[in-house]
PDB file of N, CA and C in Angstrom:
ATOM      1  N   UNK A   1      31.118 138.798  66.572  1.00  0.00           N
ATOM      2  CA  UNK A   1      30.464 137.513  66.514  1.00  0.00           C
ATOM      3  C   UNK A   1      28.952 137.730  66.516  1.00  0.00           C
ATOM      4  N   UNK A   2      28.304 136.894  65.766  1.00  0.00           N
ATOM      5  CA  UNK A   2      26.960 137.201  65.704  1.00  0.00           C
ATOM      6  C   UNK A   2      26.117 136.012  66.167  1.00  0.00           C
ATOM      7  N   UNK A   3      25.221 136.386  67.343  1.00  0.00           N
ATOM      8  CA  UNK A   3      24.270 135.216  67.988  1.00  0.00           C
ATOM      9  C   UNK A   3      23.346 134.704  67.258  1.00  0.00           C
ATOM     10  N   UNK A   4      23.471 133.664  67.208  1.00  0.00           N
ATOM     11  CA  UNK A   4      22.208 132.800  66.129  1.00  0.00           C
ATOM     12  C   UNK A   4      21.125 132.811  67.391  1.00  0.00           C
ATOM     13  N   UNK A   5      19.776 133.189  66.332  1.00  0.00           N
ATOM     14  CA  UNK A   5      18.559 132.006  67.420  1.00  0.00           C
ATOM     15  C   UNK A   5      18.655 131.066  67.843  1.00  0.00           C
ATOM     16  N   UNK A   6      18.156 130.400  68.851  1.00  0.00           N
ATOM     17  CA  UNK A   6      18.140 128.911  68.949  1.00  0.00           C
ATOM     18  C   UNK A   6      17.200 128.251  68.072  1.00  0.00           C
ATOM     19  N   UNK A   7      17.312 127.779  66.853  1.00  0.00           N
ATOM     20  CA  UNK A   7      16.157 127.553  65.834  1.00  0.00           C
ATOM     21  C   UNK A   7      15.594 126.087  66.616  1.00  0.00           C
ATOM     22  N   UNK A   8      15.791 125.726  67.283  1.00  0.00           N
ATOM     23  CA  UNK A   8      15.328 124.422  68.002  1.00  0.00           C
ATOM     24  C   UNK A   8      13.853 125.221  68.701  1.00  0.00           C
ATOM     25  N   UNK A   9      13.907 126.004  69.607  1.00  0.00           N
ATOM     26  CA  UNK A   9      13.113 126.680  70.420  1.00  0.00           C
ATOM     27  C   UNK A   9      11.969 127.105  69.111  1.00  0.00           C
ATOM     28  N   UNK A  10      12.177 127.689  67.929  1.00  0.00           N
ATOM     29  CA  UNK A  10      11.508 128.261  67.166  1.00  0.00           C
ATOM     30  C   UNK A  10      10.576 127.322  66.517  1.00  0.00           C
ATOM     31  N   UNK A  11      10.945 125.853  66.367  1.00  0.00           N
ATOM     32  CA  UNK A  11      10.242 124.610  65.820  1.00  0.00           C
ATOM     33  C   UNK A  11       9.345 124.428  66.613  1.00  0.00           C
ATOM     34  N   UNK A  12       9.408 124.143  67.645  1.00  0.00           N
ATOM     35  CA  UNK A  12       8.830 123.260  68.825  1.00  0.00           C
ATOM     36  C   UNK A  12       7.140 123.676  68.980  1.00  0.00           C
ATOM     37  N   UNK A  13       6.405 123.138  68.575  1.00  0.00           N
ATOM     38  CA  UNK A  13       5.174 123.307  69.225  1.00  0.00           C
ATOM     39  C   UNK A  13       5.680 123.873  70.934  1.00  0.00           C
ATOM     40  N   UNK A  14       6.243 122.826  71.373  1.00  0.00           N
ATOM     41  CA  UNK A  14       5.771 123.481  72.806  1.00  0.00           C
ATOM     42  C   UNK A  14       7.712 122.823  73.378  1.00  0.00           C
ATOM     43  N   UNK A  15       7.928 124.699  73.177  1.00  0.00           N
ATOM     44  CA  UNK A  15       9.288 124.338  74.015  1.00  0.00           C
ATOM     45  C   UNK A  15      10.346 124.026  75.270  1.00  0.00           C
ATOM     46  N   UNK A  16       8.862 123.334  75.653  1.00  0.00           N
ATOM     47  CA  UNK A  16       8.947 123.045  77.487  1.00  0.00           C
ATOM     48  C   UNK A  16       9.130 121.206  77.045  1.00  0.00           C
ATOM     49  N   UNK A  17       8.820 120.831  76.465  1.00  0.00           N
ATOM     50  CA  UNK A  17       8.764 119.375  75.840  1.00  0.00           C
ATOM     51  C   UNK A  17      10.000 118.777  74.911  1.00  0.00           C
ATOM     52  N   UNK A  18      10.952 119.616  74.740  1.00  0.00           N
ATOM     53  CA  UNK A  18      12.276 119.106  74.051  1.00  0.00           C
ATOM     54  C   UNK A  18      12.978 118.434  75.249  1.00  0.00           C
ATOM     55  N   UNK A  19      13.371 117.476  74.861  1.00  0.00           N
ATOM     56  CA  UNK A  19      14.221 116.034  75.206  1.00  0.00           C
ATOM     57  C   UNK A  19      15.578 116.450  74.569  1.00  0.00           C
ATOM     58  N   UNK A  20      16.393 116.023  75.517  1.00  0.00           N
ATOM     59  CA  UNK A  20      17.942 115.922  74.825  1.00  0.00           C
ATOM     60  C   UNK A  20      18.172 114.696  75.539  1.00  0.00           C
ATOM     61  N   UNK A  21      19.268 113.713  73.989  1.00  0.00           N
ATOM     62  CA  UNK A  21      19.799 112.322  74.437  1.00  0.00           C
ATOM     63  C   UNK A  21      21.051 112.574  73.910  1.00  0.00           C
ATOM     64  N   UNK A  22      22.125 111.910  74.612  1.00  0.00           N
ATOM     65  CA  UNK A  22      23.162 111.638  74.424  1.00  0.00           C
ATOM     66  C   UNK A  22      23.475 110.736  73.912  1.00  0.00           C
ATOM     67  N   UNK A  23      24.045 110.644  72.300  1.00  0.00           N
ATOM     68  CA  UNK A  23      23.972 108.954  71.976  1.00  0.00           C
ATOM     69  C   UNK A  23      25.314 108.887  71.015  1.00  0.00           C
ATOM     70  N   UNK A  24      26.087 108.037  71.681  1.00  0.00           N
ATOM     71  CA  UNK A  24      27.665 108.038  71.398  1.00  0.00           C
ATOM     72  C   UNK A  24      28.256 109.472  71.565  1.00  0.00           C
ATOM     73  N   UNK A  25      28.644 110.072  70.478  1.00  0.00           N
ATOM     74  CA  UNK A  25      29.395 111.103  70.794  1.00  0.00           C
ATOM     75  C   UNK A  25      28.431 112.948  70.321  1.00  0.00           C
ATOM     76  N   UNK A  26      27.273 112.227  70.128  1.00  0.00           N
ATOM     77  CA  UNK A  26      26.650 113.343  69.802  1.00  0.00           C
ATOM     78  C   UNK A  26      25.381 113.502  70.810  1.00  0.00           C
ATOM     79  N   UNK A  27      24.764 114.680  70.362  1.00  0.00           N
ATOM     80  CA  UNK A  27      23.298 115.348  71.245  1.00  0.00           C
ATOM     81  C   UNK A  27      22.787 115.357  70.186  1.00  0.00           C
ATOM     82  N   UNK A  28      21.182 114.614  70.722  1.00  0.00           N
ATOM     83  CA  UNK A  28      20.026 115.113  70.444  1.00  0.00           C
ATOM     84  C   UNK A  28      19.482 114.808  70.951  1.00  0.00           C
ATOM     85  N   UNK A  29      18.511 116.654  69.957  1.00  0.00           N
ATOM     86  CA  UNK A  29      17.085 117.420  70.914  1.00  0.00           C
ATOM     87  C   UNK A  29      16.251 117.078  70.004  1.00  0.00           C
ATOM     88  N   UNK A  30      14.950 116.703  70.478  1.00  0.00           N
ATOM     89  CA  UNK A  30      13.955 116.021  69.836  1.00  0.00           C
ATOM     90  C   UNK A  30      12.993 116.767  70.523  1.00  0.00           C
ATOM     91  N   UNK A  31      11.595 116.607  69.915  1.00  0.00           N
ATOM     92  CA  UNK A  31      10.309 116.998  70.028  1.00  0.00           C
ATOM     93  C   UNK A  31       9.310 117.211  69.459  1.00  0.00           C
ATOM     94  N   UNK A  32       8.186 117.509  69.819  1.00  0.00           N
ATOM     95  CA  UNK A  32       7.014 117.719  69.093  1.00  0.00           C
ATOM     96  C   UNK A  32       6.938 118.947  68.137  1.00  0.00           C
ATOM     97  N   UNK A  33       6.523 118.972  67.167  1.00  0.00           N
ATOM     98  CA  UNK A  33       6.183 120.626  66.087  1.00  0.00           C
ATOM     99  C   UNK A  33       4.606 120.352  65.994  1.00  0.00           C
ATOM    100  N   UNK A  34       3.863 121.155  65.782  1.00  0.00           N
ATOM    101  CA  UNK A  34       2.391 120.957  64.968  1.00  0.00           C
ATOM    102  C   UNK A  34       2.021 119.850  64.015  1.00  0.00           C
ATOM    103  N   UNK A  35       2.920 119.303  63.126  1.00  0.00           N
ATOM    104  CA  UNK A  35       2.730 118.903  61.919  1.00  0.00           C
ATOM    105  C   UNK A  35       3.426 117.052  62.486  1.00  0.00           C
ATOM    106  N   UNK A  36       4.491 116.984  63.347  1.00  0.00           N
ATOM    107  CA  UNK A  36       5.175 115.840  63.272  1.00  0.00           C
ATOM    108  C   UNK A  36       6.190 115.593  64.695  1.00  0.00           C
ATOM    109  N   UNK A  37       7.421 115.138  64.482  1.00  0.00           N
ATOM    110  CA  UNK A  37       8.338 115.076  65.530  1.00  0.00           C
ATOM    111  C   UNK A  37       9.812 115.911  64.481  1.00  0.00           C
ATOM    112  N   UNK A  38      10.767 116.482  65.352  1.00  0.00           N
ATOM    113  CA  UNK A  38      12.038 116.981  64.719  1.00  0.00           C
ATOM    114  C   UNK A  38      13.040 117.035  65.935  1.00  0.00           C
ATOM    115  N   UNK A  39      14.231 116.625  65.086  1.00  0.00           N
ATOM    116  CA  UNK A  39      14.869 116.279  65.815  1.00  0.00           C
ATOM    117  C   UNK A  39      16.438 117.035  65.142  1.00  0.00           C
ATOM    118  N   UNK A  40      17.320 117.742  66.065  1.00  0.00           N
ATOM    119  CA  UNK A  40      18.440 118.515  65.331  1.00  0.00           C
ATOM    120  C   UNK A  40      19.621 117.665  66.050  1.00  0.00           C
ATOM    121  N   UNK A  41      20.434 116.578  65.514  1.00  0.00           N
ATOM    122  CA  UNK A  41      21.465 115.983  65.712  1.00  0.00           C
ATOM    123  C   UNK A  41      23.270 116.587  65.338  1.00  0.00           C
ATOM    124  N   UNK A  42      23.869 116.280  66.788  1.00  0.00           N
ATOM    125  CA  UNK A  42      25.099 117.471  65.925  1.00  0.00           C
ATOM    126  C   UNK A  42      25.979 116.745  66.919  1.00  0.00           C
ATOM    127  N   UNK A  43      27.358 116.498  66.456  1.00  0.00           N
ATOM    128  CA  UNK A  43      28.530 116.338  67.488  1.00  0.00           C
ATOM    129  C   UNK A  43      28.864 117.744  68.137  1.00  0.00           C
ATOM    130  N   UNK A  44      29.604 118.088  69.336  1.00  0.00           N
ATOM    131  CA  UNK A  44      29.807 119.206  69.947  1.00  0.00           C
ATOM    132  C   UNK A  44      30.631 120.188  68.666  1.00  0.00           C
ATOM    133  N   UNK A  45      30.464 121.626  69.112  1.00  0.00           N
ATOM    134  CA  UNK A  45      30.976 122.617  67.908  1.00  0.00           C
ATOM    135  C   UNK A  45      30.546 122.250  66.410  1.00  0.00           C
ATOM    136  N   UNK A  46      29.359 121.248  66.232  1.00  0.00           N
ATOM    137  CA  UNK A  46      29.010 121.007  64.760  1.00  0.00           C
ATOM    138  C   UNK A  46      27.966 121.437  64.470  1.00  0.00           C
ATOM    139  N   UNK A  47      27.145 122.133  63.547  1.00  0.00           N
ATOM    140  CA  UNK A  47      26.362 122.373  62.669  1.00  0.00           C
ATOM    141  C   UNK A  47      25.218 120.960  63.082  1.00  0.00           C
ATOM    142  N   UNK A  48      23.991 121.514  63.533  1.00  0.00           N
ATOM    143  CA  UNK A  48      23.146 120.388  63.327  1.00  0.00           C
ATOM    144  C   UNK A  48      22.728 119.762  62.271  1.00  0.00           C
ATOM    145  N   UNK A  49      22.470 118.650  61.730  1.00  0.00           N
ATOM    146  CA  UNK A  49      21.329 118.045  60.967  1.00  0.00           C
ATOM    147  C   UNK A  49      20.317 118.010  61.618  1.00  0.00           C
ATOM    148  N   UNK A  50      18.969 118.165  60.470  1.00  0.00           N
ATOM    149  CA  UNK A  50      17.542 118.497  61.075  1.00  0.00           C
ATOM    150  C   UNK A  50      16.987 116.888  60.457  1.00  0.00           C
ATOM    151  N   UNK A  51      16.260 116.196  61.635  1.00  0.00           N
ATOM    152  CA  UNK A  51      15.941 114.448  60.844  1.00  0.00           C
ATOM    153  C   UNK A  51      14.264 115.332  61.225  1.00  0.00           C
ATOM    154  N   UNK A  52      13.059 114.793  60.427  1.00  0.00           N
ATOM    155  CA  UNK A  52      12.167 115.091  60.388  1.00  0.00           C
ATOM    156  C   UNK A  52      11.238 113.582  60.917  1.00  0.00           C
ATOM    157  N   UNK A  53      10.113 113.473  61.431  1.00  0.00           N
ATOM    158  CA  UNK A  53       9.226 112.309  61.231  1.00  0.00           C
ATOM    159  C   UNK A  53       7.961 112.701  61.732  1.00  0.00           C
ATOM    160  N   UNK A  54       7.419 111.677  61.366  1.00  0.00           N
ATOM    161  CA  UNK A  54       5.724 111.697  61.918  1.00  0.00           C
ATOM    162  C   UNK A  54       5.370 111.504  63.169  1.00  0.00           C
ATOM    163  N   UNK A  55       6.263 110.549  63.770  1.00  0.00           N
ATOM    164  CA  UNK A  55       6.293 110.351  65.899  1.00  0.00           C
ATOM    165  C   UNK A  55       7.520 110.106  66.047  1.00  0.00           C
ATOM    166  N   UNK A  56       7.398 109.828  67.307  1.00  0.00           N
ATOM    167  CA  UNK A  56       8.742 109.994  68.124  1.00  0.00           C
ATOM    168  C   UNK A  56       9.469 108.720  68.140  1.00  0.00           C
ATOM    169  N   UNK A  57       9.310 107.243  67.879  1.00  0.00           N
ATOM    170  CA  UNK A  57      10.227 106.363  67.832  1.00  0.00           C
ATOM    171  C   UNK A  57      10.518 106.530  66.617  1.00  0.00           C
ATOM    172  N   UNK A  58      10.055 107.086  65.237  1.00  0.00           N
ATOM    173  CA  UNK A  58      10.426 106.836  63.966  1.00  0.00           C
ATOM    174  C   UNK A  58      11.346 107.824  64.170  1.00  0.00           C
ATOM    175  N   UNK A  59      11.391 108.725  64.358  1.00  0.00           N
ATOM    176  CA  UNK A  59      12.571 109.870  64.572  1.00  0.00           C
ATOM    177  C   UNK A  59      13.359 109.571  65.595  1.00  0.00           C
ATOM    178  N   UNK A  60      13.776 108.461  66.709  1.00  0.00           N
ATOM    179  CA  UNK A  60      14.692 108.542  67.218  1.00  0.00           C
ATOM    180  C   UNK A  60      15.178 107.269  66.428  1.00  0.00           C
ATOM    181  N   UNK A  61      14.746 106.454  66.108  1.00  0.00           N
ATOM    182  CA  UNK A  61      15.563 105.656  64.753  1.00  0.00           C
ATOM    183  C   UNK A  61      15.834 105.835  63.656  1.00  0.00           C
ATOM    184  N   UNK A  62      15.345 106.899  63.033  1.00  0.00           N
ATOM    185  CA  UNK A  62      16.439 107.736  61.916  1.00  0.00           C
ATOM    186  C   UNK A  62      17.342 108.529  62.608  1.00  0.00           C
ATOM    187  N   UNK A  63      16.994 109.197  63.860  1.00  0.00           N
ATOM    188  CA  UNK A  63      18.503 110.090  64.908  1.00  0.00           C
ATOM    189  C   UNK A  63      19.300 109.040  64.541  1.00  0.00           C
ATOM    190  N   UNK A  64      19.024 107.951  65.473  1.00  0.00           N
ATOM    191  CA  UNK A  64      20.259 106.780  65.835  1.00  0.00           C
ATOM    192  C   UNK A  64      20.981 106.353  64.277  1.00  0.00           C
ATOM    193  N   UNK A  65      20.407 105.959  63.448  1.00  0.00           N
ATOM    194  CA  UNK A  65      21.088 105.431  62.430  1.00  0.00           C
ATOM    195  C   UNK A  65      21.438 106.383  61.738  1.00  0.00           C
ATOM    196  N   UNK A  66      21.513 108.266  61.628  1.00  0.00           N
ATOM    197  CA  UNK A  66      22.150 108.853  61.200  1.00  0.00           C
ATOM    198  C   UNK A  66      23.825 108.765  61.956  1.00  0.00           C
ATOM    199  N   UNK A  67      23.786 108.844  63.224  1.00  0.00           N
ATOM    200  CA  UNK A  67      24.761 109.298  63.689  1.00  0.00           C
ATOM    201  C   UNK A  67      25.437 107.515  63.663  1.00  0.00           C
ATOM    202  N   UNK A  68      24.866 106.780  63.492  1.00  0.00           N
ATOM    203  CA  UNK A  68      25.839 105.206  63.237  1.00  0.00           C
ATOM    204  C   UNK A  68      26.572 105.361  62.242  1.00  0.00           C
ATOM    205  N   UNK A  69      26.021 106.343  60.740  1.00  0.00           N
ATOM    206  CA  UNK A  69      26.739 106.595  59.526  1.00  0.00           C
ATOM    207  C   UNK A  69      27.591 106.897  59.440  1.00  0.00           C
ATOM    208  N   UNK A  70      27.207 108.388  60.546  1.00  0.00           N
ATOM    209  CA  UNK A  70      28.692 108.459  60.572  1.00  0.00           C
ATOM    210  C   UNK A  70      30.002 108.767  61.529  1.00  0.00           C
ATOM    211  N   UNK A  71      29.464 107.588  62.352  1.00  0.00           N
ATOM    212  CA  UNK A  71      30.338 107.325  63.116  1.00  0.00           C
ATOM    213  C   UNK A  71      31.528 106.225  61.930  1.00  0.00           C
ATOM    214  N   UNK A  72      30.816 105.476  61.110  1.00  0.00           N
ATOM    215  CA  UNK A  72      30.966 104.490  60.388  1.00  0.00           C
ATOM    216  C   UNK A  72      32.012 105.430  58.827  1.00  0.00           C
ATOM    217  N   UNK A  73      31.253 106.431  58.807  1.00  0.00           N
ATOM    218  CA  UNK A  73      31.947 107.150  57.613  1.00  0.00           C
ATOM    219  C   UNK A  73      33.793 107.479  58.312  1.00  0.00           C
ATOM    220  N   UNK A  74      33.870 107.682  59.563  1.00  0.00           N
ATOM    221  CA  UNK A  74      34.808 108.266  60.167  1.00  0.00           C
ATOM    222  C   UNK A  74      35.638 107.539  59.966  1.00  0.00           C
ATOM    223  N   UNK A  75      35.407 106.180  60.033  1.00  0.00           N
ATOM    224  CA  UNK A  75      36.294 105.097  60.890  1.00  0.00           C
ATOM    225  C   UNK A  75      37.758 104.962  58.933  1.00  0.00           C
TER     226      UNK A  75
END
């Protein structure tokens, strides 16, 4: 088995400042980079999606309405 980086830690301007939210059935870690806010959204054992933005409420409302999709795609 081969250990991935934590590519979350590798983004982060400053990796003392990542936030994790729990929102329905998934995690996300959000935070600051140099350039913007990023945020890696994933249900447990899944592959993250990376949502990108300029601050931090615009990126936790593209988080949220990714994972509404597809909660919505599931159903």
């Amino acid at each position: 088995m081969t250990i991935q980086p934590d590519l979350a830690s590798q983004v982060f301007h400053d990796p003392g400042a990542i936030e994790e939210i729990q929102f329905l059935d998934h995690r996300i870690r959000l935070g600051p980079t140099h350039t913007g806010w990023v945020s890696f959204v994933a249900r447990p054992g899944e592959r993250p999606t990376i949502v990108l933005a300029s601050d931090r409420e615009t990126l936790l409302a593209q988080s949220h309405k990714l994972v509404e999709q597809r909660i919505e795609r599931r159903r």
